[in-house]
C-alpha atoms as a PDB file:
ATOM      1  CA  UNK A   1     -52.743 109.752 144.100  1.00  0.00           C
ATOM      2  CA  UNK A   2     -50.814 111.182 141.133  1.00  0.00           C
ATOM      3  CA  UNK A   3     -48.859 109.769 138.368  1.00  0.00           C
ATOM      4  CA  UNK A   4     -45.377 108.292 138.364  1.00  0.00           C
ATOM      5  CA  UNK A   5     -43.140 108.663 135.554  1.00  0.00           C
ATOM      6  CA  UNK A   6     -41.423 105.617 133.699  1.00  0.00           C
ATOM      7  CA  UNK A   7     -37.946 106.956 133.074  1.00  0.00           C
ATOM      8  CA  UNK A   8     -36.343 103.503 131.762  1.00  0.00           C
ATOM      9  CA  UNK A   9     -39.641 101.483 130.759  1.00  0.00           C
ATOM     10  CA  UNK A  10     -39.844 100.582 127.076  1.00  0.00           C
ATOM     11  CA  UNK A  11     -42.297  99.734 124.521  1.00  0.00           C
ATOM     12  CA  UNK A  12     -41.699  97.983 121.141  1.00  0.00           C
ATOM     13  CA  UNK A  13     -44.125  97.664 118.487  1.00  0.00           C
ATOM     14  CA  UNK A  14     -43.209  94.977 116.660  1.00  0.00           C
ATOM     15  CA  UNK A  15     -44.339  92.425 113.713  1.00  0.00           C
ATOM     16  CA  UNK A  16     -42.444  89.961 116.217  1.00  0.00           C
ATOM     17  CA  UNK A  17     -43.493  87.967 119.553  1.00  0.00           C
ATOM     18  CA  UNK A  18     -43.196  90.013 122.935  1.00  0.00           C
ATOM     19  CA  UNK A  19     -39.929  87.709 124.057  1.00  0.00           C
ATOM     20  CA  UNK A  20     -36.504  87.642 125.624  1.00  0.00           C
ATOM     21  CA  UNK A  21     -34.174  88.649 122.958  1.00  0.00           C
ATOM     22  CA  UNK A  22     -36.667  91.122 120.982  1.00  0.00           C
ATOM     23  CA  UNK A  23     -34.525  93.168 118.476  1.00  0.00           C
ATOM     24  CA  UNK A  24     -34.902  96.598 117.913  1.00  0.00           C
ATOM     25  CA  UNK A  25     -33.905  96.777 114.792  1.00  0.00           C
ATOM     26  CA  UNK A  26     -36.453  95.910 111.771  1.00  0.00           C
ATOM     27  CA  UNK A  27     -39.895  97.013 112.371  1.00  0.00           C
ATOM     28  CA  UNK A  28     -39.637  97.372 116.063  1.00  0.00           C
ATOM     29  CA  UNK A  29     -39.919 100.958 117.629  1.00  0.00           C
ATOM     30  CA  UNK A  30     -38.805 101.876 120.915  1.00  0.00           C
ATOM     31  CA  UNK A  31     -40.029 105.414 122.171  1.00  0.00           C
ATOM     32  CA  UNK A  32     -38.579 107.520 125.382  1.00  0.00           C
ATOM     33  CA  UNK A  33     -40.590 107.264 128.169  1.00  0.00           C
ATOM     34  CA  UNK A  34     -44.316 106.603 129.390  1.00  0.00           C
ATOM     35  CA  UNK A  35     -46.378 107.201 132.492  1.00  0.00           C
ATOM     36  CA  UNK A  36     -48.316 105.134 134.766  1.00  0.00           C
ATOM     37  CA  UNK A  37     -51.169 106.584 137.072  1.00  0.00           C
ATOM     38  CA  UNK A  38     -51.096 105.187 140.486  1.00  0.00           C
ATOM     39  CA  UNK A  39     -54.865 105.535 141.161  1.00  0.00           C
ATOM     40  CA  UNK A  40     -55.523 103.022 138.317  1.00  0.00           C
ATOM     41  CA  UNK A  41     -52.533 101.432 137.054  1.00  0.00           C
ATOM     42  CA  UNK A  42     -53.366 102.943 133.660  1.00  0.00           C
ATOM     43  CA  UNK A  43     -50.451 102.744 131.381  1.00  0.00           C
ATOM     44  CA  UNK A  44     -50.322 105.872 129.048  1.00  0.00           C
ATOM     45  CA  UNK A  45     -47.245 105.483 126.718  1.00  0.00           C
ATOM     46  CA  UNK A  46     -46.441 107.471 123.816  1.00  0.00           C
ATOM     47  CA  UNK A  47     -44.756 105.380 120.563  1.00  0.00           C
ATOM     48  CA  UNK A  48     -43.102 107.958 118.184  1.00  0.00           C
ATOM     49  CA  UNK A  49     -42.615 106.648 114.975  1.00  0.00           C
ATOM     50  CA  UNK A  50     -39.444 107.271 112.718  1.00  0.00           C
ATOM     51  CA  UNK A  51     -40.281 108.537 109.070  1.00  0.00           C
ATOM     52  CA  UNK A  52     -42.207 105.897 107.281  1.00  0.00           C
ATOM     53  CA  UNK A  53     -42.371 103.371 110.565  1.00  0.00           C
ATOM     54  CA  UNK A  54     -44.860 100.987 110.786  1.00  0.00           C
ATOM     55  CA  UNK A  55     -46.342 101.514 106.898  1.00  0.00           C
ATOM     56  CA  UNK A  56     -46.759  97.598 106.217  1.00  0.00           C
ATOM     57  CA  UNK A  57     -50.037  96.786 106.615  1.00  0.00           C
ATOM     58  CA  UNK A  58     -50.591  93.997 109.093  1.00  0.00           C
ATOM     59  CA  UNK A  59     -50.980  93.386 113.109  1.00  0.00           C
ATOM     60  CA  UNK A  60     -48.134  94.380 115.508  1.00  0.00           C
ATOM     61  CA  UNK A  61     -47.811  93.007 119.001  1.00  0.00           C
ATOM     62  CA  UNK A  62     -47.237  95.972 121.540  1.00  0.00           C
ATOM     63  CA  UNK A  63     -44.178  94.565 123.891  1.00  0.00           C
ATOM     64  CA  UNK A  64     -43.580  96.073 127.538  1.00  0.00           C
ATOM     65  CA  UNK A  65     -40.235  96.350 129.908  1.00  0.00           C
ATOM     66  CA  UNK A  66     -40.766  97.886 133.421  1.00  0.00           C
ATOM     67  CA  UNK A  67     -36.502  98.497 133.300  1.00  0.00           C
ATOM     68  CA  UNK A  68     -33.813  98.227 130.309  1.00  0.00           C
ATOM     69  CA  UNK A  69     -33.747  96.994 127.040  1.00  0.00           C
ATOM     70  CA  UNK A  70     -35.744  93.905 125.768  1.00  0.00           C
ATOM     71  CA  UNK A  71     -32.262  91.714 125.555  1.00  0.00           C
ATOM     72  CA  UNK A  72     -32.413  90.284 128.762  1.00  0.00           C
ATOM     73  CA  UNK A  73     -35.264  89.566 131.483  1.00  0.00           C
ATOM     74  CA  UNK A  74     -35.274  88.876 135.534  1.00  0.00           C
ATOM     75  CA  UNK A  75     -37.763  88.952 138.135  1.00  0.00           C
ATOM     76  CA  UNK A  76     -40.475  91.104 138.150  1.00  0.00           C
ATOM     77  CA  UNK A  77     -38.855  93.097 134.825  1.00  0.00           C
ATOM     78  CA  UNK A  78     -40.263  90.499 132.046  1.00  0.00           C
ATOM     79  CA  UNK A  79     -41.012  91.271 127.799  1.00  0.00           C
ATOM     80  CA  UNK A  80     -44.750  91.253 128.355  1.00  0.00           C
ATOM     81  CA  UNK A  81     -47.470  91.796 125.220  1.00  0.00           C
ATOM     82  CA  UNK A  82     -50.117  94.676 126.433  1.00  0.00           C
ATOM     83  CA  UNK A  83     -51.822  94.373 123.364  1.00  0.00           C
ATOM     84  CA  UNK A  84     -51.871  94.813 119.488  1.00  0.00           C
ATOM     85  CA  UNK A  85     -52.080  97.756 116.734  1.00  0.00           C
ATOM     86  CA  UNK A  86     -53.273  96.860 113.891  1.00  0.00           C
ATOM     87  CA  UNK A  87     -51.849  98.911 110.376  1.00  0.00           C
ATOM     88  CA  UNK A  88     -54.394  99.416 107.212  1.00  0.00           C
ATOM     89  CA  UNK A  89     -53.834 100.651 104.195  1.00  0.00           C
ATOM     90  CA  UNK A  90     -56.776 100.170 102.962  1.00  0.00           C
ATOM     91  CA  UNK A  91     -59.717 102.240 104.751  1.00  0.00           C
ATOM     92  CA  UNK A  92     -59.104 105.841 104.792  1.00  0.00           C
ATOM     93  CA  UNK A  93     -59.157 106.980 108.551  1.00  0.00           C
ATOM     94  CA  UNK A  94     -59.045 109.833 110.482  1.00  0.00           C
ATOM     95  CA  UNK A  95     -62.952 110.603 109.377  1.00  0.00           C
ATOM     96  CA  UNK A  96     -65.542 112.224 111.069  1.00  0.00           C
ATOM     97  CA  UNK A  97     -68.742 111.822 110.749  1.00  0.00           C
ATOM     98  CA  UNK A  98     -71.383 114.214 112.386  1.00  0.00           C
ATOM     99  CA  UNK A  99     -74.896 112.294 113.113  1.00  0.00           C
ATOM    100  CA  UNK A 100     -78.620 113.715 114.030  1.00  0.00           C
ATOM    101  CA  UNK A 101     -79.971 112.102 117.006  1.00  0.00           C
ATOM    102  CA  UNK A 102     -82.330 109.286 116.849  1.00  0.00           C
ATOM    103  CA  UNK A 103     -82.873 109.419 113.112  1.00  0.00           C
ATOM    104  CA  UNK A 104     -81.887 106.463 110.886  1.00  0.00           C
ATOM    105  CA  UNK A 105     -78.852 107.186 108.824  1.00  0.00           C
ATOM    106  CA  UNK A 106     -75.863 105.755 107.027  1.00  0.00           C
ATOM    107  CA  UNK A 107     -71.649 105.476 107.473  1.00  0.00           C
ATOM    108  CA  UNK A 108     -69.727 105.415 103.786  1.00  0.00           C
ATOM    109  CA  UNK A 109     -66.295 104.156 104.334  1.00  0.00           C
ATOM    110  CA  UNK A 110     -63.899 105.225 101.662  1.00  0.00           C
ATOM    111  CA  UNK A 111     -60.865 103.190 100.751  1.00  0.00           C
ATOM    112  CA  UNK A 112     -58.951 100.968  98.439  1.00  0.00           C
ATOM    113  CA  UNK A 113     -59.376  97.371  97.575  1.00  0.00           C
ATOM    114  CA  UNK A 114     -62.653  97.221 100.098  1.00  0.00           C
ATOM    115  CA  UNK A 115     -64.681  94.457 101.085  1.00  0.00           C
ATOM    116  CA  UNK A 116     -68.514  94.986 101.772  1.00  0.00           C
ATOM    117  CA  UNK A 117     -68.147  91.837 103.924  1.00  0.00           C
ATOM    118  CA  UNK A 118     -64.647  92.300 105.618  1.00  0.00           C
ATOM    119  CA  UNK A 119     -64.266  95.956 105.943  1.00  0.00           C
ATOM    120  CA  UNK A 120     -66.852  97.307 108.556  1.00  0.00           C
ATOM    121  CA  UNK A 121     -67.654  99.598 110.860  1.00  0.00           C
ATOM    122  CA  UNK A 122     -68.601  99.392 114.306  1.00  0.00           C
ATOM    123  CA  UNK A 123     -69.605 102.107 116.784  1.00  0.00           C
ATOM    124  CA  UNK A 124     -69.272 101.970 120.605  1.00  0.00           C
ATOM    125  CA  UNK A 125     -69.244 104.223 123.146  1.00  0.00           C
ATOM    126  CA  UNK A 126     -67.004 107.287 123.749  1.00  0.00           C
ATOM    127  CA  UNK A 127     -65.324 105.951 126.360  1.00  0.00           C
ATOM    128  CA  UNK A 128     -65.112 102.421 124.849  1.00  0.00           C
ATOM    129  CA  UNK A 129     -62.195 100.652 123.825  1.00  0.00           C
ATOM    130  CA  UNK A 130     -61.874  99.746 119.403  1.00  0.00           C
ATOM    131  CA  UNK A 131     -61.353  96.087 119.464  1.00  0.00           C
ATOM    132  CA  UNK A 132     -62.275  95.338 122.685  1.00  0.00           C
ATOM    133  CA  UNK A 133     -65.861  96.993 123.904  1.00  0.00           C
ATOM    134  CA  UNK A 134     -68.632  95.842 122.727  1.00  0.00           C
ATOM    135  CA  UNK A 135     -71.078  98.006 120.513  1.00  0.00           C
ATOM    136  CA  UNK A 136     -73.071 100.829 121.668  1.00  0.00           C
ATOM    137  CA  UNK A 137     -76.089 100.056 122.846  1.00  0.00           C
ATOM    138  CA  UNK A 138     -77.738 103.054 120.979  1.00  0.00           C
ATOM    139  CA  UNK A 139     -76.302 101.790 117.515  1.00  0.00           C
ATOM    140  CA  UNK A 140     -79.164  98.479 116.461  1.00  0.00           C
ATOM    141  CA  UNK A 141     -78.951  95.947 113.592  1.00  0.00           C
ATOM    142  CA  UNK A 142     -81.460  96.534 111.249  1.00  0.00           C
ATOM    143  CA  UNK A 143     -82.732  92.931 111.628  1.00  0.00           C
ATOM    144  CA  UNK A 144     -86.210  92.181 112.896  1.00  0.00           C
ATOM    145  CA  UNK A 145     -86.681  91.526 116.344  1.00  0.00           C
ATOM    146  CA  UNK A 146     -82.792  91.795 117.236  1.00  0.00           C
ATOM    147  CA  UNK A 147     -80.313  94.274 118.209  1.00  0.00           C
ATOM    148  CA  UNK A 148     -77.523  92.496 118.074  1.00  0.00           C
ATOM    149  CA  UNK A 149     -75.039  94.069 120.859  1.00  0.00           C
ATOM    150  CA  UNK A 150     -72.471  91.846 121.763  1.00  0.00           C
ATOM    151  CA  UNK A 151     -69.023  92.286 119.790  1.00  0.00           C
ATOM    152  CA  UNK A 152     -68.882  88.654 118.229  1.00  0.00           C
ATOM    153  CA  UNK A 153     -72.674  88.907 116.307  1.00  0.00           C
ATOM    154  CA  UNK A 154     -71.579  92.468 115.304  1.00  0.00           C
ATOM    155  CA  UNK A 155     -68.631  91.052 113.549  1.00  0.00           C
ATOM    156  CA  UNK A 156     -70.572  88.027 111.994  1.00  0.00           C
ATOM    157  CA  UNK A 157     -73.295  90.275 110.961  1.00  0.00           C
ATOM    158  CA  UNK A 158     -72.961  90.679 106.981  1.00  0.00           C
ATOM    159  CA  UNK A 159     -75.302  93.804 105.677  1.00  0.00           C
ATOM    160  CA  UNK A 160     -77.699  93.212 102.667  1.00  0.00           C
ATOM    161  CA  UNK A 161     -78.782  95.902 100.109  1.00  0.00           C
ATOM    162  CA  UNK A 162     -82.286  94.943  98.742  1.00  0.00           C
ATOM    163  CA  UNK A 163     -81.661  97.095  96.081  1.00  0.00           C
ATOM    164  CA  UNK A 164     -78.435  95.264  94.571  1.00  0.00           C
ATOM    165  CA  UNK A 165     -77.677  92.174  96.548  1.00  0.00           C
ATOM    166  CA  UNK A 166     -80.743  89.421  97.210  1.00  0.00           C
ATOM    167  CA  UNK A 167     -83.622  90.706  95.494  1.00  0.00           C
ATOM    168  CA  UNK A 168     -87.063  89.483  94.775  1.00  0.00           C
ATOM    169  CA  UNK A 169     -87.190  87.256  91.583  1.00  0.00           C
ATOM    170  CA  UNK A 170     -90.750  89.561  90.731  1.00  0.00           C
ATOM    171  CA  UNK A 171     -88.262  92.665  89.975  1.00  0.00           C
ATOM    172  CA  UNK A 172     -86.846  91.078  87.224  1.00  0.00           C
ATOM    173  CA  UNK A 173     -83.466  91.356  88.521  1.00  0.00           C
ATOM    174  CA  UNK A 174     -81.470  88.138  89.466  1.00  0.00           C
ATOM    175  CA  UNK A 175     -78.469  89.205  91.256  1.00  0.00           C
ATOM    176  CA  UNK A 176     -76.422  87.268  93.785  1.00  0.00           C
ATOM    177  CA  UNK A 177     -73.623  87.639  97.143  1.00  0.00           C
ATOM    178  CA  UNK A 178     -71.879  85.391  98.107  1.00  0.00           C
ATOM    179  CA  UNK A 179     -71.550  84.545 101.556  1.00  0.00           C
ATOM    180  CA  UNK A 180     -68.215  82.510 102.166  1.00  0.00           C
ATOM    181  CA  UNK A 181     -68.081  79.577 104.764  1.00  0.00           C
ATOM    182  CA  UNK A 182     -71.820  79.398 105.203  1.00  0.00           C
ATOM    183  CA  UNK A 183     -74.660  77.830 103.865  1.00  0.00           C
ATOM    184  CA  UNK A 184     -78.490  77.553 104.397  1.00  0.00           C
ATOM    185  CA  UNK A 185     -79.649  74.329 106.477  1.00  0.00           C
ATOM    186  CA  UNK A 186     -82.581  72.511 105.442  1.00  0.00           C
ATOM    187  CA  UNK A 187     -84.026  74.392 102.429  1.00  0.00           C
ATOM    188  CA  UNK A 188     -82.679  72.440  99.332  1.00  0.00           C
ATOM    189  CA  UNK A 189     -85.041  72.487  96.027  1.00  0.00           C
ATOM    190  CA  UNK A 190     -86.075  68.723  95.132  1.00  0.00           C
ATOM    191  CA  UNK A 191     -84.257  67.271  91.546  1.00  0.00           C
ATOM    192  CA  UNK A 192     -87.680  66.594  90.152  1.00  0.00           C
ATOM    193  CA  UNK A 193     -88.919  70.108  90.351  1.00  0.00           C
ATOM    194  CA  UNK A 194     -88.062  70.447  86.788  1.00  0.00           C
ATOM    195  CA  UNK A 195     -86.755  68.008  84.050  1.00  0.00           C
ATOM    196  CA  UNK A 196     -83.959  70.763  83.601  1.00  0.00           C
ATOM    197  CA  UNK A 197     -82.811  70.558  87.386  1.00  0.00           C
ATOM    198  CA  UNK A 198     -83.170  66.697  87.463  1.00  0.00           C
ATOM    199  CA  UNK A 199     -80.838  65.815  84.827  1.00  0.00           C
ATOM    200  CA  UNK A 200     -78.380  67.646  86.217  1.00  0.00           C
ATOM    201  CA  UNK A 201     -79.002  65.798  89.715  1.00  0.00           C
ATOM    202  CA  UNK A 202     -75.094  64.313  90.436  1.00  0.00           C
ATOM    203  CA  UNK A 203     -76.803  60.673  91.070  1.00  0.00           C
ATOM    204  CA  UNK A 204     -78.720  60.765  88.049  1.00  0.00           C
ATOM    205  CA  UNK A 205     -76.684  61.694  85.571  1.00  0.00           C
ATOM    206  CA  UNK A 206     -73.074  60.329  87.431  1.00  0.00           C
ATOM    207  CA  UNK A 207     -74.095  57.477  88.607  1.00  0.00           C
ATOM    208  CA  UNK A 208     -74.830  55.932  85.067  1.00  0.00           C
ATOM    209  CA  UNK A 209     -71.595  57.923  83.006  1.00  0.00           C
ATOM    210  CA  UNK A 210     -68.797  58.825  85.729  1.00  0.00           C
ATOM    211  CA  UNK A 211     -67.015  60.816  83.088  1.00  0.00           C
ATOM    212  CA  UNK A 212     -69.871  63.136  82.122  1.00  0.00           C
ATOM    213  CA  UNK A 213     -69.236  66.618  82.468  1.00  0.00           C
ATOM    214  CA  UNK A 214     -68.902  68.209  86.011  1.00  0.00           C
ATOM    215  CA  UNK A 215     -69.011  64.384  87.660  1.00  0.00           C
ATOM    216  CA  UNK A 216     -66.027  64.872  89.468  1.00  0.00           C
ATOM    217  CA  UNK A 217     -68.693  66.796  92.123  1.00  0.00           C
ATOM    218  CA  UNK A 218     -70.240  62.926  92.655  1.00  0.00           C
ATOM    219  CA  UNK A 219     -70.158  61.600  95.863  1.00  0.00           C
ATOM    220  CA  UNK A 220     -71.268  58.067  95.682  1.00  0.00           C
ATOM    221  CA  UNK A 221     -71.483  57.463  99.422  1.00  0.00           C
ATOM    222  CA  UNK A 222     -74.037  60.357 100.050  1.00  0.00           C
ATOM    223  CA  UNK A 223     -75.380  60.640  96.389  1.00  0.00           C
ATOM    224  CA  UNK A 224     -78.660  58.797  95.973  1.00  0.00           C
ATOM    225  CA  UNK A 225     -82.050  59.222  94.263  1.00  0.00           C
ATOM    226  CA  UNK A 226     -83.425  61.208  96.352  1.00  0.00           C
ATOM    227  CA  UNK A 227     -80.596  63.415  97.831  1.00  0.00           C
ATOM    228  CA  UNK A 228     -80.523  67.364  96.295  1.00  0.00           C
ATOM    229  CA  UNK A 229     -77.087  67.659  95.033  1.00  0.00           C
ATOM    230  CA  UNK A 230     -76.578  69.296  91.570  1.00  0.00           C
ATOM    231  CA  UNK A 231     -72.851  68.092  89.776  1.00  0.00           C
ATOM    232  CA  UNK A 232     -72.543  71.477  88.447  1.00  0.00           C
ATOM    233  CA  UNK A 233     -69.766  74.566  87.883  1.00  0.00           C
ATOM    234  CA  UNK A 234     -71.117  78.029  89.789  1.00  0.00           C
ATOM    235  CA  UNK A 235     -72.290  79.415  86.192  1.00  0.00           C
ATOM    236  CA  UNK A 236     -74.578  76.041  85.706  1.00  0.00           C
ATOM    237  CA  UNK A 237     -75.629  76.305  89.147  1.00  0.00           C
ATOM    238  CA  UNK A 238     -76.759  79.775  88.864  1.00  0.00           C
ATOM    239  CA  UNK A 239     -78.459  79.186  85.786  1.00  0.00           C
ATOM    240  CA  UNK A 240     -80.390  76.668  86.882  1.00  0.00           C
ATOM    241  CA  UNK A 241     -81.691  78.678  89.941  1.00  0.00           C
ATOM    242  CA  UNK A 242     -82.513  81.263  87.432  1.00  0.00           C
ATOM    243  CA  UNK A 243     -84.534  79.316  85.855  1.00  0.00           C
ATOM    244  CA  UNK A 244     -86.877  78.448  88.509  1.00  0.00           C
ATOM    245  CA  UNK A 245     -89.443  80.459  90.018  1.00  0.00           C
ATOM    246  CA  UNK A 246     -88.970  79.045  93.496  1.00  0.00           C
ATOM    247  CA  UNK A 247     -85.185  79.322  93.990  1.00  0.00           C
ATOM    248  CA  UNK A 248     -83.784  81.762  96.351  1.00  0.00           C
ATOM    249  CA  UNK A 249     -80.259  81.082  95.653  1.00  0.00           C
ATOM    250  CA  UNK A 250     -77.463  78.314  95.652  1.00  0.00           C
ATOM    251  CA  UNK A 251     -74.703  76.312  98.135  1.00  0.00           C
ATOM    252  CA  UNK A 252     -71.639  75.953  96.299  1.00  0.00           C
ATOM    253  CA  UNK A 253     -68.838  73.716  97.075  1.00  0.00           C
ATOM    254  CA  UNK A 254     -65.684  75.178  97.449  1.00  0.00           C
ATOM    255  CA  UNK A 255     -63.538  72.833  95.959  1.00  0.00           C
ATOM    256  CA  UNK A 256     -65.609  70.534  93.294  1.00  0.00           C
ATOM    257  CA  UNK A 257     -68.675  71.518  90.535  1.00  0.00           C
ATOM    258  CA  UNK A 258     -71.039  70.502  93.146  1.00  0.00           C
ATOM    259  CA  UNK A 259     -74.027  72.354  94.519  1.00  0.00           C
ATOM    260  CA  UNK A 260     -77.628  72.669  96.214  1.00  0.00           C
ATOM    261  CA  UNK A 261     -80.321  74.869  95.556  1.00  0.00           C
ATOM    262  CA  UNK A 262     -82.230  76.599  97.906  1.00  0.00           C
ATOM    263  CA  UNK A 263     -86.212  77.868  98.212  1.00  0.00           C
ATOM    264  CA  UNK A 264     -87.052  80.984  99.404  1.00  0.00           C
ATOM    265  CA  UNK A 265     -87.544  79.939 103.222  1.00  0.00           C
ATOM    266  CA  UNK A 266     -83.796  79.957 102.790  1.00  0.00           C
ATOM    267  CA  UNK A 267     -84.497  83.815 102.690  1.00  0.00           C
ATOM    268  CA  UNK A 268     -85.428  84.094 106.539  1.00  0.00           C
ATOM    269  CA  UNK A 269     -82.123  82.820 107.453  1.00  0.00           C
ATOM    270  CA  UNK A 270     -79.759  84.983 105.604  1.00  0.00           C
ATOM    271  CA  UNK A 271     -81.819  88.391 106.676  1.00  0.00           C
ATOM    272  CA  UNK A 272     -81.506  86.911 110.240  1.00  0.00           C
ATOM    273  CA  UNK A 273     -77.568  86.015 109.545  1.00  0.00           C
ATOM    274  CA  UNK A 274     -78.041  82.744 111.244  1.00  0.00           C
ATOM    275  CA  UNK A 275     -76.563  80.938 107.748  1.00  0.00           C
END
């Protein structure tokens, strides 16, 4: 037992791939030396940065050499990637946050240029690893009958706030979130719910005058007289669903004025994030 000292291994942290030939020059950082304990084969390395190093935001790949520089390889002495570090400059880090046991409580991440639906936080364990372990088992998803623990439904897990985000059409308040790359299955409002929403129906109104307004959203192979789709910009979309008592919110199609609105069984899916 005990811990061996790596007088000649090198590490470079670099926006570059871990290969034969890696310059150290640029972005890359070489430090000193680094120890290995020969119980575990832990690698404990320390990087020193030089003034301003690595203050590009981005992922860098963290390169390994047991012996010399990273210019040639032979061996048993190869450029190997151990991992990545990954630079923000948006969250503000170096927090900490005190808790009470077993009460429910809040996180506020401070920053610039957030996203609610991007910029997260996650807690594991004390000994876990950040990127790697899943969550702590004592941290649960506020979502009925779940607790969500494994590290991919954490990340796909997209928080609501009653009070500003989806709300109840009886409050009076019609706000929306968008939710990219998803949509709700099966829950589309029928045209002839109102005359409003059924003129605007792509097949009945495109399907007669091609160049009307917002027709470039008609699909005549899947548009018919009884399909859902709405040939509509986001604004007309919304303020159709507005407009009706029933709709929960709206698909929108990335790319033409083209959409479908939903009923308020939609609603169990997004609280359950299985959109």
């Amino acid at each position: 037992a005990g811990v061996a000292t790596l007088t000649t291994a090198k590490i470079a942290v670099t926006s570059a791939p871990c290969a034969q030939g890696l310059a150290t020059g640029g972005n890359t950082v070489i430090s000193g030396m680094g120890t290995v304990g020969a119980a575990d084969d832990t690698l404990k390395y320390t990087v020193t940065l030089p003034n301003g190093g690595l203050t590009a935001a981005g992922f860098r790949n963290v390169c390994y050499k047991k012996d010399g520089d990273f210019t040639t390889e032979s061996t048993g002495n190869k450029v190997e990637m151990i991992g990545q570090l990954v630079v923000t400059r948006r969250a503000d880090v170096q927090r900490t946050f005190v808790l009470d046991v077993d009460v429910e409580q809040s996180l506020e991440v401070t920053g610039a240029n957030l996203d609610w639906r991007r910029d997260r936080v996650m807690v594991v364990d004390c000994n876990g690893m950040c990127g790697v372990s899943r969550p702590s088992t004592a941290a649960v998803l506020p979502v009925a009958g779940s607790q969500y623990t494994t590290l991919s439904k954490y990340n796909a897990y997209i928080a609501l706030n009653p009070a500003g985000d989806i709300t109840d059409r009886a409050t009076g308040v019609a706000s929306y979130t968008e939710v990219p790359k998803r949509h709700c299955f099966g829950n589309n409002l029928a045209l002839d719910t109102t005359p409003e929403l059924l003129a605007q129906g792509c097949f009945q109104k495109c399907s007669i005058d091609p160049a009307a307004e917002f027709c470039s959203g008609y699909d005549a192979r899947v548009d018919t007289a009884t399909s859902a789709a709405v040939c509509s910009d986001q604004a007309g979309c919304q303020a159709l669903c507005d407009a009706i008592e029933g709709c929960y919110g709206f698909d929108m199609h990335q790319g033409s004025p083209r959409c479908f609105l939903n009923t308020i069984t939609c609603r169990e899916q997004v609280e359950s994030n299985r959109l």
